[in-house]
PDB file of N, CA and C in Angstrom:
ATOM      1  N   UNK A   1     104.179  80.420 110.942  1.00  0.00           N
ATOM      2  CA  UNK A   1     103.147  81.222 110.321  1.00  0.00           C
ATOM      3  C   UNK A   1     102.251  81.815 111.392  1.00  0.00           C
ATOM      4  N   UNK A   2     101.793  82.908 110.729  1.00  0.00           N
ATOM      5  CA  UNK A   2     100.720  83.306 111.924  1.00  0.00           C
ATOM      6  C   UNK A   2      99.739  84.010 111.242  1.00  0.00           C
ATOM      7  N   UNK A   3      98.107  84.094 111.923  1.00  0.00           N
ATOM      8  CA  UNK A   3      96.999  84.037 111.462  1.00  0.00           C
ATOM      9  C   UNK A   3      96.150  85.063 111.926  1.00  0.00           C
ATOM     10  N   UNK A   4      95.574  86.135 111.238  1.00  0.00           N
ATOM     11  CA  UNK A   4      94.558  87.439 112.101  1.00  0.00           C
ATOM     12  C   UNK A   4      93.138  86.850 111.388  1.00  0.00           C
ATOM     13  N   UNK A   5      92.696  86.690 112.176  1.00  0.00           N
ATOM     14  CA  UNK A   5      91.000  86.245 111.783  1.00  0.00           C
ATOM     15  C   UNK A   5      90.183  87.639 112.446  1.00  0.00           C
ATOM     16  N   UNK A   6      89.680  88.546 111.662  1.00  0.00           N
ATOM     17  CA  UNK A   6      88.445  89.588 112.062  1.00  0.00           C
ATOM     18  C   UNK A   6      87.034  88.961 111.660  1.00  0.00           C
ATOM     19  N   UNK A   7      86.440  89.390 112.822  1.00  0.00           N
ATOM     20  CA  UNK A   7      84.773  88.904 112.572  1.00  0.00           C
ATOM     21  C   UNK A   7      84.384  89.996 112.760  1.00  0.00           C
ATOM     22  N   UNK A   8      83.885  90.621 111.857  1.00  0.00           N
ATOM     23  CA  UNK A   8      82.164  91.294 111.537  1.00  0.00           C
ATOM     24  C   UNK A   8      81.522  91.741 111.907  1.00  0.00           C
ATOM     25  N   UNK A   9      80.661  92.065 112.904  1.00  0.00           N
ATOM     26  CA  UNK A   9      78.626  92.155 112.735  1.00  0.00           C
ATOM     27  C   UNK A   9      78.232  93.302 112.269  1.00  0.00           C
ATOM     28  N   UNK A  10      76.910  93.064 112.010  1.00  0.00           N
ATOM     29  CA  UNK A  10      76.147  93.991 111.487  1.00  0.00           C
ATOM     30  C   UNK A  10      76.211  94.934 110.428  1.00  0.00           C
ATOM     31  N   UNK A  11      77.436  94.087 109.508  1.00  0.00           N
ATOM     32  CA  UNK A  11      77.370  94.311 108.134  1.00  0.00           C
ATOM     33  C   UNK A  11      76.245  94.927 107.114  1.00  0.00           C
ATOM     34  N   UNK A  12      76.090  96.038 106.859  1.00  0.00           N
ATOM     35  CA  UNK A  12      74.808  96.490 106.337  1.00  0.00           C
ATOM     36  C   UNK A  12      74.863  96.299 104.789  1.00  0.00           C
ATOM     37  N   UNK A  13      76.008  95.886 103.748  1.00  0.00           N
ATOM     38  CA  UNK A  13      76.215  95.922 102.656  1.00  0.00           C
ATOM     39  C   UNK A  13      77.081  95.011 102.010  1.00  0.00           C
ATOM     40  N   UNK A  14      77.209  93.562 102.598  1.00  0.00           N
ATOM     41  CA  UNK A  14      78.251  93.049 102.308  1.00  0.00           C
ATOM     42  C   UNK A  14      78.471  93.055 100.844  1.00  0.00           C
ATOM     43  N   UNK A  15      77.541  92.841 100.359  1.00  0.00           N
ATOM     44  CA  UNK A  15      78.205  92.814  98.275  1.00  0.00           C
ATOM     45  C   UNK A  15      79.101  93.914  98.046  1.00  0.00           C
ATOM     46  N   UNK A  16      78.501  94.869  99.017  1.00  0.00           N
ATOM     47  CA  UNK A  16      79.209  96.791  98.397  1.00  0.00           C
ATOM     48  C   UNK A  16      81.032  96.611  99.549  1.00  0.00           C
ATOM     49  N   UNK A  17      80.859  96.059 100.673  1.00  0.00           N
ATOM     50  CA  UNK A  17      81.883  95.635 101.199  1.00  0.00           C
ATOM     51  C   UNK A  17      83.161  94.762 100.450  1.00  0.00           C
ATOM     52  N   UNK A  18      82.587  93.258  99.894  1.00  0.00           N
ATOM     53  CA  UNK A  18      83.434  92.585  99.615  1.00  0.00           C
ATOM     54  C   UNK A  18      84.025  93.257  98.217  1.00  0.00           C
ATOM     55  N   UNK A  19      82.932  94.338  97.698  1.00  0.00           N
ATOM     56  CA  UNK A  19      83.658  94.636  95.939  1.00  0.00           C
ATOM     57  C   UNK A  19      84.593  95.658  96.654  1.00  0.00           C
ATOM     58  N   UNK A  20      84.626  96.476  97.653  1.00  0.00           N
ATOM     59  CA  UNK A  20      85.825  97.430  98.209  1.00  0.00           C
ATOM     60  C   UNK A  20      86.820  96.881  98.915  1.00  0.00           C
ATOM     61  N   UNK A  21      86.726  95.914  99.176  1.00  0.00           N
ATOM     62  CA  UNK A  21      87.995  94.993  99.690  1.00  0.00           C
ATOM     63  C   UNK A  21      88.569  94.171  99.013  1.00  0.00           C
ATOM     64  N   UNK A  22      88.192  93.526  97.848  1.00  0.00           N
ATOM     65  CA  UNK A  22      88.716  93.290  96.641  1.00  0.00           C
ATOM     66  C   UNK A  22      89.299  94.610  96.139  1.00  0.00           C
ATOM     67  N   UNK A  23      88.586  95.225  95.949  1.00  0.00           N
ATOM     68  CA  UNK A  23      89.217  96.448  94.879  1.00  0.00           C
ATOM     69  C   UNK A  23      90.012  96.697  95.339  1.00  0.00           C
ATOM     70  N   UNK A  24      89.964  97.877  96.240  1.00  0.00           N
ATOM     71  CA  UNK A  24      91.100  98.664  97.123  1.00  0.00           C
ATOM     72  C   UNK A  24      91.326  98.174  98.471  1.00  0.00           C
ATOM     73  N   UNK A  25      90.946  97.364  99.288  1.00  0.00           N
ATOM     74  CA  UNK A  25      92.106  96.632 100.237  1.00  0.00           C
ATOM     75  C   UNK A  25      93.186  95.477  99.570  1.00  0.00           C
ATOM     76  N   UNK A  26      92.672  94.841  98.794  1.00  0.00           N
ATOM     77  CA  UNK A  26      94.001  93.792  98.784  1.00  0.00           C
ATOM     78  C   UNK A  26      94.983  94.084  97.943  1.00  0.00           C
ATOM     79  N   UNK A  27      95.103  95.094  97.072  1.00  0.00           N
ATOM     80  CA  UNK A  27      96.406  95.875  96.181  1.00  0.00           C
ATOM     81  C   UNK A  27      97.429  96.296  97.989  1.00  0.00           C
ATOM     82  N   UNK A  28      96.560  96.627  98.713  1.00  0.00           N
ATOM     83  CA  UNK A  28      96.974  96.919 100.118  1.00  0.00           C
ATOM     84  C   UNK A  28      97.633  96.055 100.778  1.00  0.00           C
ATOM     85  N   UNK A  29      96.890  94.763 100.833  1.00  0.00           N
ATOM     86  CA  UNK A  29      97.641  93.627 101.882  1.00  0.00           C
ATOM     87  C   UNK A  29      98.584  92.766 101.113  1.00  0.00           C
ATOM     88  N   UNK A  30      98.351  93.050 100.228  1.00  0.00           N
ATOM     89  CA  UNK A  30      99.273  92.357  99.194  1.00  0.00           C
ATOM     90  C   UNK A  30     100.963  92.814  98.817  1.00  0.00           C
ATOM     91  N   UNK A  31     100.590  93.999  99.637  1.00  0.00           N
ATOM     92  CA  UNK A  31     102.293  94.946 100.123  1.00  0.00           C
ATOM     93  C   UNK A  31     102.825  94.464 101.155  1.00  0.00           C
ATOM     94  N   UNK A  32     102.244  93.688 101.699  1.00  0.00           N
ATOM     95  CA  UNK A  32     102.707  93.171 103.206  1.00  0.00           C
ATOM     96  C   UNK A  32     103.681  92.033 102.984  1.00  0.00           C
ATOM     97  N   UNK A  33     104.963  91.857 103.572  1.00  0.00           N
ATOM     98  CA  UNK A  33     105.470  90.730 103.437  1.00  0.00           C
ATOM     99  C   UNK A  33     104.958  89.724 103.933  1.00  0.00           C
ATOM    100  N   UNK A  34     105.543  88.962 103.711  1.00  0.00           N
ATOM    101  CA  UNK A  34     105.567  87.693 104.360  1.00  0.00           C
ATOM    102  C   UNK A  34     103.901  87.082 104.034  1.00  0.00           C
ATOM    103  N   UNK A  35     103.104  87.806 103.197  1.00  0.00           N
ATOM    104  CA  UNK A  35     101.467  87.214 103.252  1.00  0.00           C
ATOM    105  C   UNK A  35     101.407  85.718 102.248  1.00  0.00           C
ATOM    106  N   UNK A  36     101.082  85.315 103.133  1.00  0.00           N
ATOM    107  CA  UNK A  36     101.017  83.753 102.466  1.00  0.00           C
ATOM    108  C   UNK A  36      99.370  83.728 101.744  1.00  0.00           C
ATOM    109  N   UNK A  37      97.883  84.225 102.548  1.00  0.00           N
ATOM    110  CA  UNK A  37      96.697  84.064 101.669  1.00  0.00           C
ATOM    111  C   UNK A  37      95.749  85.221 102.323  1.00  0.00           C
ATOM    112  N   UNK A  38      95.122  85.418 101.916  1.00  0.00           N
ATOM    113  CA  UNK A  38      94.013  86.596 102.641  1.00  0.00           C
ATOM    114  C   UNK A  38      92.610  85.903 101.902  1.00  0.00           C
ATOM    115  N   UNK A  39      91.423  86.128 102.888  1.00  0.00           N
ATOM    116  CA  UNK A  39      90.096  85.626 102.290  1.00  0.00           C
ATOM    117  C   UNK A  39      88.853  86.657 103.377  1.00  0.00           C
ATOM    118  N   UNK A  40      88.268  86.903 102.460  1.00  0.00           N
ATOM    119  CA  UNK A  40      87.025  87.910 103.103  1.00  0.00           C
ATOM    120  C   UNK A  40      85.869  87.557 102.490  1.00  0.00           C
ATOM    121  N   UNK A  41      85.371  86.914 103.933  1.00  0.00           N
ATOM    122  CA  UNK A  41      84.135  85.967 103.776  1.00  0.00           C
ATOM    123  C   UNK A  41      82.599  86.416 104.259  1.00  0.00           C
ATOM    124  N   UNK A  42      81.573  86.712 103.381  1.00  0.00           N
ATOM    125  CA  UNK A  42      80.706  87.038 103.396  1.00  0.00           C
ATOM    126  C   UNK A  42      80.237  85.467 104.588  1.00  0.00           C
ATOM    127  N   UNK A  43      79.620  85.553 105.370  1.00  0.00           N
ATOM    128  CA  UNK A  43      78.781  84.289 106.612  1.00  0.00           C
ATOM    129  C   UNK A  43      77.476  84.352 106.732  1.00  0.00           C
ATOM    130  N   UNK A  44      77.030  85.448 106.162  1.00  0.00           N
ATOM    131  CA  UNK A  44      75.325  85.357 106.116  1.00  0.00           C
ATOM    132  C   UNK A  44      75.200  86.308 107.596  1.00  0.00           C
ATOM    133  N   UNK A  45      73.962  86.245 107.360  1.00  0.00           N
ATOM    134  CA  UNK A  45      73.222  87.598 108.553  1.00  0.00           C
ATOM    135  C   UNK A  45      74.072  88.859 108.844  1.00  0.00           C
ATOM    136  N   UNK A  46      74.288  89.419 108.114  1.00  0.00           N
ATOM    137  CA  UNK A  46      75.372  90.434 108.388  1.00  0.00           C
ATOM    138  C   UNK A  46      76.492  90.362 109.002  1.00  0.00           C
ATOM    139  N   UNK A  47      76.968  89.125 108.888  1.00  0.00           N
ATOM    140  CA  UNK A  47      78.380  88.865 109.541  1.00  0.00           C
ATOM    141  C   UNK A  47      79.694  88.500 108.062  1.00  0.00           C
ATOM    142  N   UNK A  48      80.594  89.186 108.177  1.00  0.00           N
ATOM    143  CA  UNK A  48      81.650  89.233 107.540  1.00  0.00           C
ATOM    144  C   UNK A  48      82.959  88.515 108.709  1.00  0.00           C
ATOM    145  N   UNK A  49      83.973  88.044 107.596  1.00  0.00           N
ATOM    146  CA  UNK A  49      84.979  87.670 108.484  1.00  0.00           C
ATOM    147  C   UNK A  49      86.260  87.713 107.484  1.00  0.00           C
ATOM    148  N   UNK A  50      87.231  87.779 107.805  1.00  0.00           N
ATOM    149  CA  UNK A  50      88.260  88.164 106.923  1.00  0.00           C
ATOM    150  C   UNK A  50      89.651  86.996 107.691  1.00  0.00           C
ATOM    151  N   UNK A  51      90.188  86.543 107.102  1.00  0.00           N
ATOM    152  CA  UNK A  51      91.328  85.630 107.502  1.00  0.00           C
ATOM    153  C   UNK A  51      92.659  85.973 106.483  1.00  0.00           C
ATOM    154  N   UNK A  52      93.782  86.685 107.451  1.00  0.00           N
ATOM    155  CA  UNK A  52      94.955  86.943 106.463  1.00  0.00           C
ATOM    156  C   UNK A  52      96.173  85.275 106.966  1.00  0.00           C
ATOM    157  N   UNK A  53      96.989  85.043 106.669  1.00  0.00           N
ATOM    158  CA  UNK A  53      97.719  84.597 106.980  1.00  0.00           C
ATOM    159  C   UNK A  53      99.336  84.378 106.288  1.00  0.00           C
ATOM    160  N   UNK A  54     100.082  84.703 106.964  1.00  0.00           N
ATOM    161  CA  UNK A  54     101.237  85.240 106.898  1.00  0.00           C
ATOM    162  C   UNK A  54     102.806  84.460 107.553  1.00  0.00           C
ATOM    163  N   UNK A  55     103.889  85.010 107.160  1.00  0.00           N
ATOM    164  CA  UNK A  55     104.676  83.812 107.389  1.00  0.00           C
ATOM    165  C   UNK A  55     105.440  83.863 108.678  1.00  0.00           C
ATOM    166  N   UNK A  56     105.092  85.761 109.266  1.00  0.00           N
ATOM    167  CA  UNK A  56     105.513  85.826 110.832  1.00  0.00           C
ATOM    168  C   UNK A  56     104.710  86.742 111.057  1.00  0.00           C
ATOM    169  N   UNK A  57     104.943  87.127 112.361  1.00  0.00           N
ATOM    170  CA  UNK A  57     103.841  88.323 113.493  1.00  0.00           C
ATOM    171  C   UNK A  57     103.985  89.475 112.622  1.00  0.00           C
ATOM    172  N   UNK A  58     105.593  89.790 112.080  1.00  0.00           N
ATOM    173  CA  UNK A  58     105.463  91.253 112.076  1.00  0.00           C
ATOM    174  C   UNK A  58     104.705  91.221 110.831  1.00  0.00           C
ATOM    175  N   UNK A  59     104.186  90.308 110.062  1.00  0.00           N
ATOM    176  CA  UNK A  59     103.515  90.627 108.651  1.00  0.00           C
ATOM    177  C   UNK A  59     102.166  90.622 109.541  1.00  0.00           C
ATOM    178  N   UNK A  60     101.767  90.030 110.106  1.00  0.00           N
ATOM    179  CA  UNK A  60     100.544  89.420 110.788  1.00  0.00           C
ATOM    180  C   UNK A  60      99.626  91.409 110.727  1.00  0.00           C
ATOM    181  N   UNK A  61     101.110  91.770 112.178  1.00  0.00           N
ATOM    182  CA  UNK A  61     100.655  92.818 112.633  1.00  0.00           C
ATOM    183  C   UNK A  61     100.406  94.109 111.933  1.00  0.00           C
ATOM    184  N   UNK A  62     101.361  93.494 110.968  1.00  0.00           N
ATOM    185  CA  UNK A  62     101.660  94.808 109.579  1.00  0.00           C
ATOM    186  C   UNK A  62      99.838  95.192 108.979  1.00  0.00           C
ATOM    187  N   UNK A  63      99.515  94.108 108.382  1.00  0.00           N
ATOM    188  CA  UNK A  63      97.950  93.807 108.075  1.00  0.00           C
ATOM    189  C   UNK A  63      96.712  94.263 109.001  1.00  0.00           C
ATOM    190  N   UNK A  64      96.975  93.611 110.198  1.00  0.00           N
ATOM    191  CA  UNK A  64      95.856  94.332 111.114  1.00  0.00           C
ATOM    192  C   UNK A  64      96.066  95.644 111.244  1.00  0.00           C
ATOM    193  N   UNK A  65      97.356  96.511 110.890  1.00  0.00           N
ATOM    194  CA  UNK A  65      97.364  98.231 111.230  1.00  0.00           C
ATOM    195  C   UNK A  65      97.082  98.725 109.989  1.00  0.00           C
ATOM    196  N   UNK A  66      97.099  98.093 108.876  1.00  0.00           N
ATOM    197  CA  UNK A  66      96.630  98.538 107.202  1.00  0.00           C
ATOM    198  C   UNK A  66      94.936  98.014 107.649  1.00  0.00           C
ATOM    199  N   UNK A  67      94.654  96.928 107.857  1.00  0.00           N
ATOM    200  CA  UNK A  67      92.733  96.676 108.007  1.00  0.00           C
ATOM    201  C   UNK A  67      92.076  97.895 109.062  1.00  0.00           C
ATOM    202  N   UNK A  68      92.589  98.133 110.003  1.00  0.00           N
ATOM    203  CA  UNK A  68      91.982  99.393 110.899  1.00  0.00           C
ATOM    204  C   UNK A  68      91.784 100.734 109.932  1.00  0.00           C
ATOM    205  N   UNK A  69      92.915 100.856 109.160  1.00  0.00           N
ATOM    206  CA  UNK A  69      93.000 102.266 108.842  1.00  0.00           C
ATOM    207  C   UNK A  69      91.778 102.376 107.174  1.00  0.00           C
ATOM    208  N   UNK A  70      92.072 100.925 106.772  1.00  0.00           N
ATOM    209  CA  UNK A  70      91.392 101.115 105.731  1.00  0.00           C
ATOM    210  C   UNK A  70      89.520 101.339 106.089  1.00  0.00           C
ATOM    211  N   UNK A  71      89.433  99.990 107.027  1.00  0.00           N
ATOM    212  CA  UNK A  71      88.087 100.191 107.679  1.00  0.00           C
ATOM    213  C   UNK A  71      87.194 101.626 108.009  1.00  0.00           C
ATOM    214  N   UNK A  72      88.509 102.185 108.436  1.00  0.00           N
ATOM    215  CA  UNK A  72      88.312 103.054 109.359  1.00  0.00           C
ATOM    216  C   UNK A  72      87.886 104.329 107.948  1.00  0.00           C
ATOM    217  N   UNK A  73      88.829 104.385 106.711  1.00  0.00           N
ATOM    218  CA  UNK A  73      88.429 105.242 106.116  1.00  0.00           C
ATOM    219  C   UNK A  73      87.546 104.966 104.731  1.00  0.00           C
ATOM    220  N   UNK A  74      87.431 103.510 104.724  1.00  0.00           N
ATOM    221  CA  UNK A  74      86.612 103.289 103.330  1.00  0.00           C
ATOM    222  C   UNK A  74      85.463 102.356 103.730  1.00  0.00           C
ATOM    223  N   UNK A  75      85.535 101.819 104.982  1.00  0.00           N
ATOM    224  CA  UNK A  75      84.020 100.631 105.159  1.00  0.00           C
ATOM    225  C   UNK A  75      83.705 101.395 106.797  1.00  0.00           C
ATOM    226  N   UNK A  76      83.590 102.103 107.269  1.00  0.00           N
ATOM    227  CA  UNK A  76      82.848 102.478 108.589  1.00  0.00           C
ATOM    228  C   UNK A  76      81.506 102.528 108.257  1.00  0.00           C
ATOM    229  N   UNK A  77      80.940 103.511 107.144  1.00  0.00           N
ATOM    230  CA  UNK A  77      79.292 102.847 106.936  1.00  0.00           C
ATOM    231  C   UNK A  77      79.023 101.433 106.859  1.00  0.00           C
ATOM    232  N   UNK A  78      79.709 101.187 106.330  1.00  0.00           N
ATOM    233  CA  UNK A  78      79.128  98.887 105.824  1.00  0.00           C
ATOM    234  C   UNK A  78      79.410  98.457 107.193  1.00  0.00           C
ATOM    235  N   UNK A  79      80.616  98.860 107.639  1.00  0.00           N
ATOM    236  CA  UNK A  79      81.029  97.730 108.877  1.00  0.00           C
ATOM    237  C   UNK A  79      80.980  98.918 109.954  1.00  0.00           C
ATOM    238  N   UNK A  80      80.154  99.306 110.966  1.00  0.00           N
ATOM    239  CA  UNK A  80      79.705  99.641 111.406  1.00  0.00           C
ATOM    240  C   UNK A  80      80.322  99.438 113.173  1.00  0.00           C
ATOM    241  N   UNK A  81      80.612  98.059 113.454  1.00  0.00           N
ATOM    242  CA  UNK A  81      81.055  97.686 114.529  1.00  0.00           C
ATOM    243  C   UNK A  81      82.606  97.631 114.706  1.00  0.00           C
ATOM    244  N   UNK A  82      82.988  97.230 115.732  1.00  0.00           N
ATOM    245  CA  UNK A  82      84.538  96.897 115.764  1.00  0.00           C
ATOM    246  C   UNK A  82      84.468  95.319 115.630  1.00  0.00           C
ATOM    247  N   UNK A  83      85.448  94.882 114.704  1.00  0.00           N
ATOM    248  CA  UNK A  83      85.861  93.740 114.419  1.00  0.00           C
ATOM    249  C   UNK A  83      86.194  92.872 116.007  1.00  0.00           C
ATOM    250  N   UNK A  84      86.125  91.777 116.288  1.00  0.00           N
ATOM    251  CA  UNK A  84      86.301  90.624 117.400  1.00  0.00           C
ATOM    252  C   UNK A  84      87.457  90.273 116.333  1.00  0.00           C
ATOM    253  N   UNK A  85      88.487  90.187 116.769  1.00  0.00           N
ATOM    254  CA  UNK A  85      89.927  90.440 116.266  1.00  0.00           C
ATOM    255  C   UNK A  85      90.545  88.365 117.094  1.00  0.00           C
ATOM    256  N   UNK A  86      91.457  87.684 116.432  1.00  0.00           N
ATOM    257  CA  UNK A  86      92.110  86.730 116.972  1.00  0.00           C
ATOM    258  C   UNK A  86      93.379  86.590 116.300  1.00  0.00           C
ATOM    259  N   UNK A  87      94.260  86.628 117.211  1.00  0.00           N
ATOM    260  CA  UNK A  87      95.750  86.015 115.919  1.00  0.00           C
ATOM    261  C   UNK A  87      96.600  85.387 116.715  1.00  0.00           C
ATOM    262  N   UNK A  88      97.103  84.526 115.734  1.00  0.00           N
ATOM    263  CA  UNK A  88      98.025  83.594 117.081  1.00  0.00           C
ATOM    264  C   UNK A  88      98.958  83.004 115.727  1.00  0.00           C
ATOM    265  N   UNK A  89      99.849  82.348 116.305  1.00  0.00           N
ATOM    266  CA  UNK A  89     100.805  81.299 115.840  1.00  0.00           C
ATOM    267  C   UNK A  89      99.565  80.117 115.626  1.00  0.00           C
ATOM    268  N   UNK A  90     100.480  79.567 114.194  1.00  0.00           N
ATOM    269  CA  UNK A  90      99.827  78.206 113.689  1.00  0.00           C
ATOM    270  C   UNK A  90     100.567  77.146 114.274  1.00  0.00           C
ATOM    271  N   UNK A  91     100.150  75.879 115.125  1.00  0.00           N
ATOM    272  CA  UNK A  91     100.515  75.417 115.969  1.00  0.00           C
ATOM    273  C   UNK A  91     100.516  73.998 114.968  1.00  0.00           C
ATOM    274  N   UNK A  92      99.827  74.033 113.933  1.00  0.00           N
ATOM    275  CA  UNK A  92      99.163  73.361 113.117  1.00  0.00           C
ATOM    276  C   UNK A  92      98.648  73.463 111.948  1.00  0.00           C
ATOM    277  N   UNK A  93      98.987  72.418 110.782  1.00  0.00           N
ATOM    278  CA  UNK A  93      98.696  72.928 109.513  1.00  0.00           C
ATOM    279  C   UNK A  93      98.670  71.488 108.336  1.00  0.00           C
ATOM    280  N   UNK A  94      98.327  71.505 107.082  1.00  0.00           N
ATOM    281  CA  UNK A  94      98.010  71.048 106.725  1.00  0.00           C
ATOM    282  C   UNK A  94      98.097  71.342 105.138  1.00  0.00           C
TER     283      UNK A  94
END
Protein backbone atom coordinates (compact mmCIF):
# COMPACT_ATOMS: atom_id res chain seq x y z
CA UNK A 1 0.00 0.00 0.00
CA UNK A 2 1.02 3.41 -0.32
CA UNK A 3 0.07 6.73 1.33
CA UNK A 4 -0.04 10.75 0.01
CA UNK A 5 -0.56 12.85 3.10
CA UNK A 6 -1.03 16.86 1.91
CA UNK A 7 -0.83 19.49 4.61
CA UNK A 8 -2.46 22.77 4.30
CA UNK A 9 -1.78 26.30 5.64
CA UNK A 10 -3.53 29.13 5.70
CA UNK A 11 -6.75 27.77 4.89
CA UNK A 12 -9.09 30.77 4.75
CA UNK A 13 -12.49 28.69 4.56
CA UNK A 14 -12.21 25.35 5.68
CA UNK A 15 -16.15 24.57 6.10
CA UNK A 16 -16.48 26.09 2.31
CA UNK A 17 -13.28 23.76 1.51
CA UNK A 18 -14.24 20.49 3.12
CA UNK A 19 -18.13 20.87 1.53
CA UNK A 20 -16.06 21.15 -2.12
CA UNK A 21 -14.02 18.26 -1.53
CA UNK A 22 -16.71 16.18 -0.43
CA UNK A 23 -18.83 17.31 -3.17
CA UNK A 24 -16.74 17.47 -6.19
CA UNK A 25 -13.28 16.02 -5.31
CA UNK A 26 -14.11 12.61 -4.08
CA UNK A 27 -16.71 11.46 -7.04
CA UNK A 28 -12.92 12.28 -8.42
CA UNK A 29 -10.65 10.14 -6.27
CA UNK A 30 -12.94 7.65 -6.07
CA UNK A 31 -12.07 6.89 -9.99
CA UNK A 32 -8.74 6.06 -8.97
CA UNK A 33 -7.87 2.48 -8.66
CA UNK A 34 -6.53 0.80 -6.33
CA UNK A 35 -7.98 3.61 -3.45
CA UNK A 36 -8.32 1.83 -0.37
CA UNK A 37 -9.60 5.32 1.99
CA UNK A 38 -9.29 9.10 1.50
CA UNK A 39 -9.92 11.60 4.62
CA UNK A 40 -9.77 15.51 4.56
CA UNK A 41 -9.13 16.81 7.80
CA UNK A 42 -10.02 20.10 9.00
CA UNK A 43 -6.67 20.59 12.18
CA UNK A 44 -7.68 23.88 13.40
CA UNK A 45 -5.82 27.27 12.72
CA UNK A 46 -6.16 27.16 9.18
CA UNK A 47 -4.48 24.05 8.59
CA UNK A 48 -6.16 21.32 6.46
CA UNK A 49 -4.65 17.92 5.69
CA UNK A 50 -5.91 15.32 3.43
CA UNK A 51 -4.66 11.50 3.62
CA UNK A 52 -5.48 9.19 0.46
CA UNK A 53 -4.34 5.72 0.68
CA UNK A 54 -4.14 3.27 -1.92
CA UNK A 55 -3.09 -0.22 -2.84
CA UNK A 56 0.10 0.86 -5.13
CA UNK A 57 2.19 4.09 -6.28
CA UNK A 58 0.55 4.25 -9.52
CA UNK A 59 -2.94 4.86 -7.69
CA UNK A 60 -0.98 6.90 -5.07
CA UNK A 61 0.37 9.09 -7.96
CA UNK A 62 -2.81 8.92 -9.99
CA UNK A 63 -4.54 11.05 -6.91
CA UNK A 64 -1.85 13.54 -6.25
CA UNK A 65 -2.13 14.61 -10.28
CA UNK A 66 -6.21 14.69 -9.88
CA UNK A 67 -5.57 16.86 -6.12
CA UNK A 68 -3.19 19.52 -8.00
CA UNK A 69 -5.51 20.02 -10.81
CA UNK A 70 -8.58 20.11 -8.77
CA UNK A 71 -6.89 22.54 -6.17
CA UNK A 72 -5.61 24.30 -8.69
CA UNK A 73 -9.10 24.93 -10.35
CA UNK A 74 -11.76 24.77 -7.56
CA UNK A 75 -9.86 25.62 -3.98
CA UNK A 76 -6.87 28.20 -4.94
CA UNK A 77 -8.93 30.97 -3.05
CA UNK A 78 -9.48 28.62 0.29
CA UNK A 79 -6.11 26.95 -0.06
CA UNK A 80 -4.03 29.54 -0.95
CA UNK A 81 -0.54 27.86 -0.34
CA UNK A 82 1.16 24.84 -1.83
CA UNK A 83 0.42 21.73 -0.01
CA UNK A 84 3.85 20.08 2.08
CA UNK A 85 3.14 16.89 0.13
CA UNK A 86 4.59 13.12 1.78
CA UNK A 87 4.05 9.62 0.25
CA UNK A 88 5.77 6.60 0.79
CA UNK A 89 5.17 2.85 1.04
CA UNK A 90 3.39 1.47 4.22
CA UNK A 91 6.10 -0.30 5.93
CA UNK A 92 3.44 -0.89 8.53
CA UNK A 93 -0.09 -1.38 9.35
CA UNK A 94 -2.65 -2.40 11.41
Amino acid sequence: MHVVIRRYEGVTDPAEAGRRVNEEFLPLVRQVQGLVSYYFVDAGGGVMVSTGIFEDRAGAEESTERAGGFVRDRLAELLPNPPQVTAGEVVAHS
